[in-house]
C-alpha atoms as a PDB file:
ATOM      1  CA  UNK A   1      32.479  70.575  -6.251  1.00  0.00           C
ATOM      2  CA  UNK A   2      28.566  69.897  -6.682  1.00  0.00           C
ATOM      3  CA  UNK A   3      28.092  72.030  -9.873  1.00  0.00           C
ATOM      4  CA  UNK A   4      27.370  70.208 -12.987  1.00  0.00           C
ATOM      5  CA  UNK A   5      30.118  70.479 -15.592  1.00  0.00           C
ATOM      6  CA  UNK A   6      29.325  71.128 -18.637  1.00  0.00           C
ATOM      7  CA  UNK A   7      31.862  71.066 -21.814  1.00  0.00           C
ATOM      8  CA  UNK A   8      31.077  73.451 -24.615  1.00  0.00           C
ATOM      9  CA  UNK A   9      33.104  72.037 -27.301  1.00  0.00           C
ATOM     10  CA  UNK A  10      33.302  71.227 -31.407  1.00  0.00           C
ATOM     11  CA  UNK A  11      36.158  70.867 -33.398  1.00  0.00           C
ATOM     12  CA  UNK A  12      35.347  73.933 -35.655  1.00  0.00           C
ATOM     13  CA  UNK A  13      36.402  77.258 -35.101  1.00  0.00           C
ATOM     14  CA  UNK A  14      33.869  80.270 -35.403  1.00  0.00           C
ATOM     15  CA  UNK A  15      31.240  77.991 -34.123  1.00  0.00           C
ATOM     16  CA  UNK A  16      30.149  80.097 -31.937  1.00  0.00           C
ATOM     17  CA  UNK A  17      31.581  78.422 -28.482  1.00  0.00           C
ATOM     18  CA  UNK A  18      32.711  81.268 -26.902  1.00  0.00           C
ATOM     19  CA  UNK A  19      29.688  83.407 -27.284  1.00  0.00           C
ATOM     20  CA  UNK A  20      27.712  80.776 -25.689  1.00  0.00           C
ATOM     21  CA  UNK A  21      30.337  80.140 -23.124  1.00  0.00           C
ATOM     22  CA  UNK A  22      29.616  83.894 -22.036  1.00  0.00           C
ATOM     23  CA  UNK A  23      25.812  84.407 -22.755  1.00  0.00           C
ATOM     24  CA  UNK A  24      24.744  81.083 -21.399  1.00  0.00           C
ATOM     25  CA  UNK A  25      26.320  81.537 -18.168  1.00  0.00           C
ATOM     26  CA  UNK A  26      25.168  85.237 -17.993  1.00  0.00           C
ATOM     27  CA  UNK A  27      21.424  83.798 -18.593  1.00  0.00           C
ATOM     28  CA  UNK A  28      21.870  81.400 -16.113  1.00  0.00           C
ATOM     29  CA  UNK A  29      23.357  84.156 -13.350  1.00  0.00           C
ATOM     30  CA  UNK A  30      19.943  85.651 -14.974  1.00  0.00           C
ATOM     31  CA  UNK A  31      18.122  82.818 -13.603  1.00  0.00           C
ATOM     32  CA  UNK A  32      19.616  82.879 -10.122  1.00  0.00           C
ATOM     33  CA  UNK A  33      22.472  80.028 -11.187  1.00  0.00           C
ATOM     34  CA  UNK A  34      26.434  80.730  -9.651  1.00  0.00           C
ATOM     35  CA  UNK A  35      28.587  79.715 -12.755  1.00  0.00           C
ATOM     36  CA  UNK A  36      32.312  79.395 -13.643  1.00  0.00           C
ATOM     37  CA  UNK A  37      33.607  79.788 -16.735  1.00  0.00           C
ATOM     38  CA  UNK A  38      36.842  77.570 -17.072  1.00  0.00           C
ATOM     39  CA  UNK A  39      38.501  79.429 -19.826  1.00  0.00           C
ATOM     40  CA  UNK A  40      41.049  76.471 -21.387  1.00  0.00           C
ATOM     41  CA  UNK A  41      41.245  78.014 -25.043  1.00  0.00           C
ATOM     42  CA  UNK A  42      44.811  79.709 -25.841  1.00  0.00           C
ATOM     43  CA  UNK A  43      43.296  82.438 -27.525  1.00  0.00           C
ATOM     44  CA  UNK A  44      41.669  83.034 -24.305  1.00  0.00           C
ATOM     45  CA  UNK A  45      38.117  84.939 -26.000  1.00  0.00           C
ATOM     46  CA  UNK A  46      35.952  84.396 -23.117  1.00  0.00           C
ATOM     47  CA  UNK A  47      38.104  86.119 -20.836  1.00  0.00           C
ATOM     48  CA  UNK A  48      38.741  88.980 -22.907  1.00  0.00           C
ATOM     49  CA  UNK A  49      35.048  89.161 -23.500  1.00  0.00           C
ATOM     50  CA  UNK A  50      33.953  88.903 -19.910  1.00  0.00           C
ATOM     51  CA  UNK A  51      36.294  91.882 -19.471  1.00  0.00           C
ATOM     52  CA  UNK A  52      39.612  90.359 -18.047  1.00  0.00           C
ATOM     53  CA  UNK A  53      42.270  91.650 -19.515  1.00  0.00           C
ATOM     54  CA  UNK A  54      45.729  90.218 -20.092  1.00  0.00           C
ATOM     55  CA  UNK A  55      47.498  92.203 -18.182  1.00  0.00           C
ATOM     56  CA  UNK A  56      44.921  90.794 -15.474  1.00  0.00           C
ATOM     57  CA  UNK A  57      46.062  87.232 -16.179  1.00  0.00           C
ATOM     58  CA  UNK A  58      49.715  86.920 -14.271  1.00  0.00           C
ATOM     59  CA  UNK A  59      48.025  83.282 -13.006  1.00  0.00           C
ATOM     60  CA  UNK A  60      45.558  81.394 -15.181  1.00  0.00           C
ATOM     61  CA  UNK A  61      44.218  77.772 -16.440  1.00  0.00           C
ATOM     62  CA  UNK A  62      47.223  76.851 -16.800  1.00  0.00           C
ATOM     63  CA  UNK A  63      48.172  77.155 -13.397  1.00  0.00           C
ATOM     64  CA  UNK A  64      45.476  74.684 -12.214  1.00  0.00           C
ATOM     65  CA  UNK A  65      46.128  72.603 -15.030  1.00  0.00           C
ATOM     66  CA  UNK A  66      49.989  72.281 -14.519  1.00  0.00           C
ATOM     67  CA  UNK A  67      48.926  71.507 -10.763  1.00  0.00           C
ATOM     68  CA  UNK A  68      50.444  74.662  -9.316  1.00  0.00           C
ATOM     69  CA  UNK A  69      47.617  76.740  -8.192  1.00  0.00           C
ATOM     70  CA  UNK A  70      44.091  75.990  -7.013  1.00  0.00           C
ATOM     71  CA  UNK A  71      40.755  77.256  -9.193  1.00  0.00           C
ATOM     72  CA  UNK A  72      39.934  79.179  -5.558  1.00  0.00           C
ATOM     73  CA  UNK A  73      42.909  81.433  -6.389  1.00  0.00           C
ATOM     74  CA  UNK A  74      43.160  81.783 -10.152  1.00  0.00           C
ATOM     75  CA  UNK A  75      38.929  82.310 -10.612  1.00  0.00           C
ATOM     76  CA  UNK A  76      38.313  86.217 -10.508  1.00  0.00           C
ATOM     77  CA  UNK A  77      34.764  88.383 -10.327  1.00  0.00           C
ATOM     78  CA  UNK A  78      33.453  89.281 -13.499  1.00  0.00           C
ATOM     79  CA  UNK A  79      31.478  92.519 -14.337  1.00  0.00           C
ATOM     80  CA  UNK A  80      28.232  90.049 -14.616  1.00  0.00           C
ATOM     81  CA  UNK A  81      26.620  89.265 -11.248  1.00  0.00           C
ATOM     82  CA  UNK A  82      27.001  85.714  -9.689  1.00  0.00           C
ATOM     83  CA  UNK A  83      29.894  84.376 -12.901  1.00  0.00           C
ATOM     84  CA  UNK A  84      33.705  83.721 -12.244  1.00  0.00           C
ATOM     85  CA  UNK A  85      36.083  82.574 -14.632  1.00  0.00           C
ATOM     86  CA  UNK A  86      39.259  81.278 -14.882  1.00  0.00           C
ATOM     87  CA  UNK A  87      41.279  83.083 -17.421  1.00  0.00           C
ATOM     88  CA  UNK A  88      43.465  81.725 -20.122  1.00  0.00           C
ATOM     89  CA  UNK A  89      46.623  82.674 -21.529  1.00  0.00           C
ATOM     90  CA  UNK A  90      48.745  81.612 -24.703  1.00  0.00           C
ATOM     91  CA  UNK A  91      50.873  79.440 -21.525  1.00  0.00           C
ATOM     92  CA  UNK A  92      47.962  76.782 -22.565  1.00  0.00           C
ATOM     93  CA  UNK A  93      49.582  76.303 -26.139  1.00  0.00           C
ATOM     94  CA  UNK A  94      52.762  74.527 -23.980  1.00  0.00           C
ATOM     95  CA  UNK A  95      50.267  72.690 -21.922  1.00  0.00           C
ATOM     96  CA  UNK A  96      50.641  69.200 -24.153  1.00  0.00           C
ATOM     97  CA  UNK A  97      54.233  69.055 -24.133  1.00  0.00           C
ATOM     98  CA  UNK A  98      54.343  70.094 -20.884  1.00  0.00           C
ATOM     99  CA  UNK A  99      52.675  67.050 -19.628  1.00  0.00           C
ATOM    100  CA  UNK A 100      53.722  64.604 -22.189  1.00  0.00           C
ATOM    101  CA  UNK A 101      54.927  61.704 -19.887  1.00  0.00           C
ATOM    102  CA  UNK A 102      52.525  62.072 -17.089  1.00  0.00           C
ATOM    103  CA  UNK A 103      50.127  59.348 -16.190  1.00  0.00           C
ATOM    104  CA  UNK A 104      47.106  61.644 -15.209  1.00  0.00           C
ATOM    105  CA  UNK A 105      47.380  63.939 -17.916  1.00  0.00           C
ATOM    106  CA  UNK A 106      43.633  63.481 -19.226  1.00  0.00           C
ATOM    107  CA  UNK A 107      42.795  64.136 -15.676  1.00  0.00           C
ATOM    108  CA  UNK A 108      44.043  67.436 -14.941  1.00  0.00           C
ATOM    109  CA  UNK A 109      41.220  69.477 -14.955  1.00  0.00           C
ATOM    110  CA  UNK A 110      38.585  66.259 -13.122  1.00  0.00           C
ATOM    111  CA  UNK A 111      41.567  66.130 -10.237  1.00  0.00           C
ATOM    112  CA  UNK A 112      41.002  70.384 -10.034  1.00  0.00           C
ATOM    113  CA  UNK A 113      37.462  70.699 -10.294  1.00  0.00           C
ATOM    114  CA  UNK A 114      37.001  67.505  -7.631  1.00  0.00           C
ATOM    115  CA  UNK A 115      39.343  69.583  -5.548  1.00  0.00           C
ATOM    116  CA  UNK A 116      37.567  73.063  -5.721  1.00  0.00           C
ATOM    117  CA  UNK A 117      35.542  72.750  -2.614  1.00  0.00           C
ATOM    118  CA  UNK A 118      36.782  76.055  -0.946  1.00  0.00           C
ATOM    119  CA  UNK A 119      35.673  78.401  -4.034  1.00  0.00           C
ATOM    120  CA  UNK A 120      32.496  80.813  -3.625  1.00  0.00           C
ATOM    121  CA  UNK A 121      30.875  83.325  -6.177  1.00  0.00           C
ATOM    122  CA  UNK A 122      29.784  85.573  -4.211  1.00  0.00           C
ATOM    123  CA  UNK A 123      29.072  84.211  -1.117  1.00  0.00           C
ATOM    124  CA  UNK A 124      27.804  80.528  -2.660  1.00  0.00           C
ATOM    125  CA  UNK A 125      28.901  77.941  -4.307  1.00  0.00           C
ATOM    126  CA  UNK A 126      28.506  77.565  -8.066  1.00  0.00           C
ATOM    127  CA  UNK A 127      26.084  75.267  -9.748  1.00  0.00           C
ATOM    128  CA  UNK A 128      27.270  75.318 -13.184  1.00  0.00           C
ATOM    129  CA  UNK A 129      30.760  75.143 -14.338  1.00  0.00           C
ATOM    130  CA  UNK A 130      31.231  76.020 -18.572  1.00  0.00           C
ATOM    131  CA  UNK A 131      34.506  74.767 -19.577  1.00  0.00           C
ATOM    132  CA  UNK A 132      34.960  77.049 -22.886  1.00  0.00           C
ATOM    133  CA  UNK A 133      37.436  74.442 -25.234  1.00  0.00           C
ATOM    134  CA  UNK A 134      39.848  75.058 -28.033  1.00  0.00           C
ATOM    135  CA  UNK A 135      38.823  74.754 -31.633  1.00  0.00           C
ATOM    136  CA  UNK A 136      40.552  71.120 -31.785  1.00  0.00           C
ATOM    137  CA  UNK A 137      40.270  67.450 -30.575  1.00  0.00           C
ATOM    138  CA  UNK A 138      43.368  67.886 -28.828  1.00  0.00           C
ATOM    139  CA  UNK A 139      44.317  67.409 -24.928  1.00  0.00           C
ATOM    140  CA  UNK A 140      42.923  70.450 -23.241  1.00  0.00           C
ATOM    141  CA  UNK A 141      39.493  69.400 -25.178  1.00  0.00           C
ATOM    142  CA  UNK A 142      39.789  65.739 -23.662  1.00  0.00           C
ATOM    143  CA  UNK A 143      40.517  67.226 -20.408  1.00  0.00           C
ATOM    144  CA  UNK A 144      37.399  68.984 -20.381  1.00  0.00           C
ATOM    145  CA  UNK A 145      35.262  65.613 -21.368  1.00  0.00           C
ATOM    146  CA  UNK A 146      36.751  64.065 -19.007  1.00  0.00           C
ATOM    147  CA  UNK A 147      36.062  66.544 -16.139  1.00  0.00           C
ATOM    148  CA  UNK A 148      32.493  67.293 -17.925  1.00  0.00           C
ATOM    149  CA  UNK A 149      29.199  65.677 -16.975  1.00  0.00           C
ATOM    150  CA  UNK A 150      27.643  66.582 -20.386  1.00  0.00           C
ATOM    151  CA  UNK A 151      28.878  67.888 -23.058  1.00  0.00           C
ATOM    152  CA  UNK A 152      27.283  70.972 -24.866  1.00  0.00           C
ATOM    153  CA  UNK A 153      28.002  71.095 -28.581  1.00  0.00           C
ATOM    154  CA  UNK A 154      27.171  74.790 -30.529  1.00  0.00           C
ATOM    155  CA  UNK A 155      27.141  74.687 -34.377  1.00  0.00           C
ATOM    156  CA  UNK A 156      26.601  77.026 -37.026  1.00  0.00           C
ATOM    157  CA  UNK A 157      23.528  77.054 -39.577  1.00  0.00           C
ATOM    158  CA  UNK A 158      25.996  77.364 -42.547  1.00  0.00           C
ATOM    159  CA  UNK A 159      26.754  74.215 -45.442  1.00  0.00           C
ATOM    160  CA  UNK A 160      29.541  72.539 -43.629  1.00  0.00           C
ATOM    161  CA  UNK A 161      27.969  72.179 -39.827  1.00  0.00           C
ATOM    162  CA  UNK A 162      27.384  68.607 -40.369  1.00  0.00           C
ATOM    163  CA  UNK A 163      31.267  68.435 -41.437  1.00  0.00           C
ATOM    164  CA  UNK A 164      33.456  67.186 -38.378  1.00  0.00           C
ATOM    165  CA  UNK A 165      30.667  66.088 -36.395  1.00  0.00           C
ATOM    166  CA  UNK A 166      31.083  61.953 -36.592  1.00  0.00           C
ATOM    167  CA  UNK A 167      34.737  62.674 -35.122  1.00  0.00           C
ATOM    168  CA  UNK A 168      33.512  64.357 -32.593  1.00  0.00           C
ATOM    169  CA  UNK A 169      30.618  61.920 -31.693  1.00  0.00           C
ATOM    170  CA  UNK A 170      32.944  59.486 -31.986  1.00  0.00           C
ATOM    171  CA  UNK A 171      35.839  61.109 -29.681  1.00  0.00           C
ATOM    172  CA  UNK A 172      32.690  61.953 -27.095  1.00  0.00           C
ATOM    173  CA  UNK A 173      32.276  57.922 -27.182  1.00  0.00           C
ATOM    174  CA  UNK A 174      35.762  56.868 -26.861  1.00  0.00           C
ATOM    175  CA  UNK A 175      35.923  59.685 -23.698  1.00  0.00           C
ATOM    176  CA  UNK A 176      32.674  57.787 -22.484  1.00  0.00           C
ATOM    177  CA  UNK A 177      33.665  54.655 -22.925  1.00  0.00           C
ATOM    178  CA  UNK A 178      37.616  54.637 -21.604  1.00  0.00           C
ATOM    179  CA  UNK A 179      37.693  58.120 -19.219  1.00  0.00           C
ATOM    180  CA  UNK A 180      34.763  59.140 -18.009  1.00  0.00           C
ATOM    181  CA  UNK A 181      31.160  56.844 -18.223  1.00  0.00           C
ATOM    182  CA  UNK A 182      29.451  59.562 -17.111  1.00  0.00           C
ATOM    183  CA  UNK A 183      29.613  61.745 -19.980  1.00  0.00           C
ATOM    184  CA  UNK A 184      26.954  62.336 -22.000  1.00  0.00           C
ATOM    185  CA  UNK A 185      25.590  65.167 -25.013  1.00  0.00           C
ATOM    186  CA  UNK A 186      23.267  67.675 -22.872  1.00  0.00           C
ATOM    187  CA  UNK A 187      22.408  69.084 -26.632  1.00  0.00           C
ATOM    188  CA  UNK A 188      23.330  70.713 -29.730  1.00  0.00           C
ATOM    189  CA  UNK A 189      22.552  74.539 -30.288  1.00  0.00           C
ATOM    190  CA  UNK A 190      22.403  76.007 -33.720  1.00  0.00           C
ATOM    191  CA  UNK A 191      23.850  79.291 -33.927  1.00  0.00           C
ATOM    192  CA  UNK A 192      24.009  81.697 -36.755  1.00  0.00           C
ATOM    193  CA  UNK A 193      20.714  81.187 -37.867  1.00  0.00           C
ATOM    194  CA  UNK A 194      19.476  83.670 -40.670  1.00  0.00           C
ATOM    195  CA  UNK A 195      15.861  83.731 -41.136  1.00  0.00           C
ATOM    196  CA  UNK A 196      16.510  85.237 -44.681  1.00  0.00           C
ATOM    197  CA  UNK A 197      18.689  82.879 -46.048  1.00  0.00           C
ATOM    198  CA  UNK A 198      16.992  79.448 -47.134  1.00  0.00           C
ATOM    199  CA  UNK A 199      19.892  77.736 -46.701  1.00  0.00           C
ATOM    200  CA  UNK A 200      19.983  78.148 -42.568  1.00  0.00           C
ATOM    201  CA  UNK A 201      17.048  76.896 -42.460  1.00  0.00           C
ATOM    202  CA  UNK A 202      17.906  73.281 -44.602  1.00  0.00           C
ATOM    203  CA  UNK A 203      21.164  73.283 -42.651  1.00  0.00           C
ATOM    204  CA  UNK A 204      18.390  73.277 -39.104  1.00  0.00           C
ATOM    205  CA  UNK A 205      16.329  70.856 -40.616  1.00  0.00           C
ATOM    206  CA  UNK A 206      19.485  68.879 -41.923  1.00  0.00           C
ATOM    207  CA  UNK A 207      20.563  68.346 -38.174  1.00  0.00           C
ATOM    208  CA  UNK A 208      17.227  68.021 -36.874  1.00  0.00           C
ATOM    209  CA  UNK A 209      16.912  65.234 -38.698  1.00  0.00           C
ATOM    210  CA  UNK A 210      20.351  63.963 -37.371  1.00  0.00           C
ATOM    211  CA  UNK A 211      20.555  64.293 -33.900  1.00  0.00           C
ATOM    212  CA  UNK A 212      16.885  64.440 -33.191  1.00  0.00           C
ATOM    213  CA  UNK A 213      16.010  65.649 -29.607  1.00  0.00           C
ATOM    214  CA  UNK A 214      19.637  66.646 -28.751  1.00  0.00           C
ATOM    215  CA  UNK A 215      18.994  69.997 -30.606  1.00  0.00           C
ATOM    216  CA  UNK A 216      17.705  72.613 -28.713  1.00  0.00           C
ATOM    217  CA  UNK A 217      14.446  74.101 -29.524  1.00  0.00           C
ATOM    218  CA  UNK A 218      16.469  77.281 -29.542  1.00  0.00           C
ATOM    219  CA  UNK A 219      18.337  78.815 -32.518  1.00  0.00           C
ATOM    220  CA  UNK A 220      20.549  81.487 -31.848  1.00  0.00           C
ATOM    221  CA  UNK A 221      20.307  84.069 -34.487  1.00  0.00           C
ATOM    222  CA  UNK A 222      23.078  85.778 -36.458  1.00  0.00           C
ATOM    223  CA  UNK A 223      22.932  88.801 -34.498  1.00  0.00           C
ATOM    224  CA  UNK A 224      24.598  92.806 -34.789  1.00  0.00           C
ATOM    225  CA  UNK A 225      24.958  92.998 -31.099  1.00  0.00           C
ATOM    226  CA  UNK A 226      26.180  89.434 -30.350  1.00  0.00           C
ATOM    227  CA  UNK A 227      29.455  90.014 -32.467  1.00  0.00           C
ATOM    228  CA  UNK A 228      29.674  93.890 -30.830  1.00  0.00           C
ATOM    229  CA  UNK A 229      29.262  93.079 -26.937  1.00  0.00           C
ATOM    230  CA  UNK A 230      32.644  91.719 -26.626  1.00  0.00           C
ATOM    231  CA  UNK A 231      34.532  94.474 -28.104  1.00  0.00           C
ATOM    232  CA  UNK A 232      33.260  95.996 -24.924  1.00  0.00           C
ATOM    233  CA  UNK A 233      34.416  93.861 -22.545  1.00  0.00           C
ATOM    234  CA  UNK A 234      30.469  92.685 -22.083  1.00  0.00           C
ATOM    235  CA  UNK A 235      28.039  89.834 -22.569  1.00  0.00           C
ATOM    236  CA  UNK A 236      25.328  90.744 -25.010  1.00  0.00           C
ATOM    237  CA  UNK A 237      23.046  90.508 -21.850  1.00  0.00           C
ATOM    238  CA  UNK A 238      24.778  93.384 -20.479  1.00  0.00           C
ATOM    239  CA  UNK A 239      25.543  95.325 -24.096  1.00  0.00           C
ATOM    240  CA  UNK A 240      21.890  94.994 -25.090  1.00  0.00           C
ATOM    241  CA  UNK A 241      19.289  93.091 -23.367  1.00  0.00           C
ATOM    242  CA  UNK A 242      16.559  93.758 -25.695  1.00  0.00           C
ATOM    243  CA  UNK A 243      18.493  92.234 -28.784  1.00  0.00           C
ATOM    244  CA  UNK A 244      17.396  88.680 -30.669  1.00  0.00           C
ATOM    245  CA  UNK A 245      20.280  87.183 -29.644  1.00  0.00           C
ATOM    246  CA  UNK A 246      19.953  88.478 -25.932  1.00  0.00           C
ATOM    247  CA  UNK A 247      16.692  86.929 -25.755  1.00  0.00           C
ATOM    248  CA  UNK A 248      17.844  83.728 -27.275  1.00  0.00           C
ATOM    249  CA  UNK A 249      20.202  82.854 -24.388  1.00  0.00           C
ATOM    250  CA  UNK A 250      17.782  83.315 -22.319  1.00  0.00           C
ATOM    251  CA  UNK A 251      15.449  80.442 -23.398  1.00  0.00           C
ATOM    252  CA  UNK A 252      18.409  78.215 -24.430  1.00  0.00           C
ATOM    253  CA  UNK A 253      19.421  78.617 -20.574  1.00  0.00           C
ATOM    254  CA  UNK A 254      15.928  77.648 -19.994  1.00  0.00           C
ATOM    255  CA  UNK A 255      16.078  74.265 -21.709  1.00  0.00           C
ATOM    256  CA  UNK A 256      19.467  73.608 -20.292  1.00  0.00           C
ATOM    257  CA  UNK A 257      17.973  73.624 -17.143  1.00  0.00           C
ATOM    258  CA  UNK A 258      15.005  72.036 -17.403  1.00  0.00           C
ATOM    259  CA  UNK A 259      17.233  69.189 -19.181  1.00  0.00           C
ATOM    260  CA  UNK A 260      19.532  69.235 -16.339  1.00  0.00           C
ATOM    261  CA  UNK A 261      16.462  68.689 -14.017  1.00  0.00           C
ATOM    262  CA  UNK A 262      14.967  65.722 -15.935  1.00  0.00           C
ATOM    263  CA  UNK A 263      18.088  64.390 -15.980  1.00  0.00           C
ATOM    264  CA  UNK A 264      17.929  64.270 -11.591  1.00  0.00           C
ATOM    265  CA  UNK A 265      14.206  63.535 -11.759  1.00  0.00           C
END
């Protein structure tokens, strides 16, 4: 597969990953992008909020991870134009132990996505894969460095974002250097921003000052309809187009883009 591969992962729970999992790749199919989402948290949130439902999920991630079916036949149409995904199921908590004493477990996902050359979103090919990780440093997140290209890293304007963030850094390293040279940080995006509290706006600055350039220009906003949308089965780009945090995706697929295209320049 051609697509780039991009990892959207941090350590932290309630970081907002799986929102922009789901709203980045709707912005992108915005854009004219194919995208897969590769679902590989247990708790399997994108899914649900792309509208697949469990009962929906008799194969899933992992399927392809365990080696036993292809992403061609466990991806399925979402309700948003031009984005697949691969569901998950709670079968990924058994994953780890499942694969204990295998040589190529780090690999699993890089030996499915290198083998997805039959699958088509509607009629193409995609161009962007969004692996959606788990809340931990654990070894369906270093699958998904090791399959990415570029990691994507979301964190929330609140006193603790900077908490975590050297292990990460420093697990995205030891990926780089031992698994997978390749891999690099495509950007950090704040989310949760609150223009009313003067502490989201130290805790921007804070990491501004930290990773420099790698933050987006983009803040997502603490947003009504971003936490409602997936109650409905929906992106907030379906739910409400119009909304702040709608609008935000938008751009931020904008610079991921135009970062993706300096990057081949």
């Amino acid at each position: 597969m051609s697509a780039r591969v991009l990892a959207l992962a941090n350590q932290k729970g309630g970081v907002g990953k799986t929102t922009t999992a789901i709203n980045l790749a709707t912005a992108l199919a915005a854009v004219g992008e194919r995208v897969l989402i590769f679902d590989i948290d247990p708790q399997g949130n994108a899914s649900t909020g792309l509208g697949v439902s469990r009962q929906d999920r008799e194969i899933s991630a992992y399927d392809v991870l365990s080696g036993d079916r292809s992403i061609a036949e466990v991806a399925v149409k979402t309700g948003v134009p031009q984005v697949a995904i691969v569901p998950s199921t709670l079968d990924l908590l058994g994953f780890e132990a499942s694969v204990a004493g295998a040589g190529d477990r780090a690999f699993r996902l890089r030996h499915a996505i290198d083998k997805a050359h039959t699958l088509l979103i509607e009629g193409g090919v995609p161009s962007y894969v969004l692996i959606d990780c788990p809340p931990s440093l654990n070894l369906l997140t270093i699958n998904a460095l090791t399959a990415a290209d570029a990691v994507l890293v979301p964190m929330q304007c609140e006193f603790f974002a900077l908490e975590g963030l050297s292990q990460l850094l420093a697990t995205i390293e030891h990926i780089r250097t031992t698994l997978n040279p390749r891999l690099h940080i495509q950007g950090v995006v704040m989310t949760m921003y609150d223009s009313r509290n003067n502490l989201s706006e130290q805790v921007l600055q804070d990491v501004r000052h930290e990773m420099g350039d790698l933050v987006y220009e983009t803040v997502i906003p603490r947003n009504v309809r971003l936490s409602e949308a997936p109650s409905y089965g929906k992106p907030a780009l379906l739910y409400d187009l119009k909304c702040a945090g709608s609008q935000a995706y938008l751009r931020l697929a904008t610079e991921v883009i135009r970062r993706e295209r300096q990057l081949a320049a």
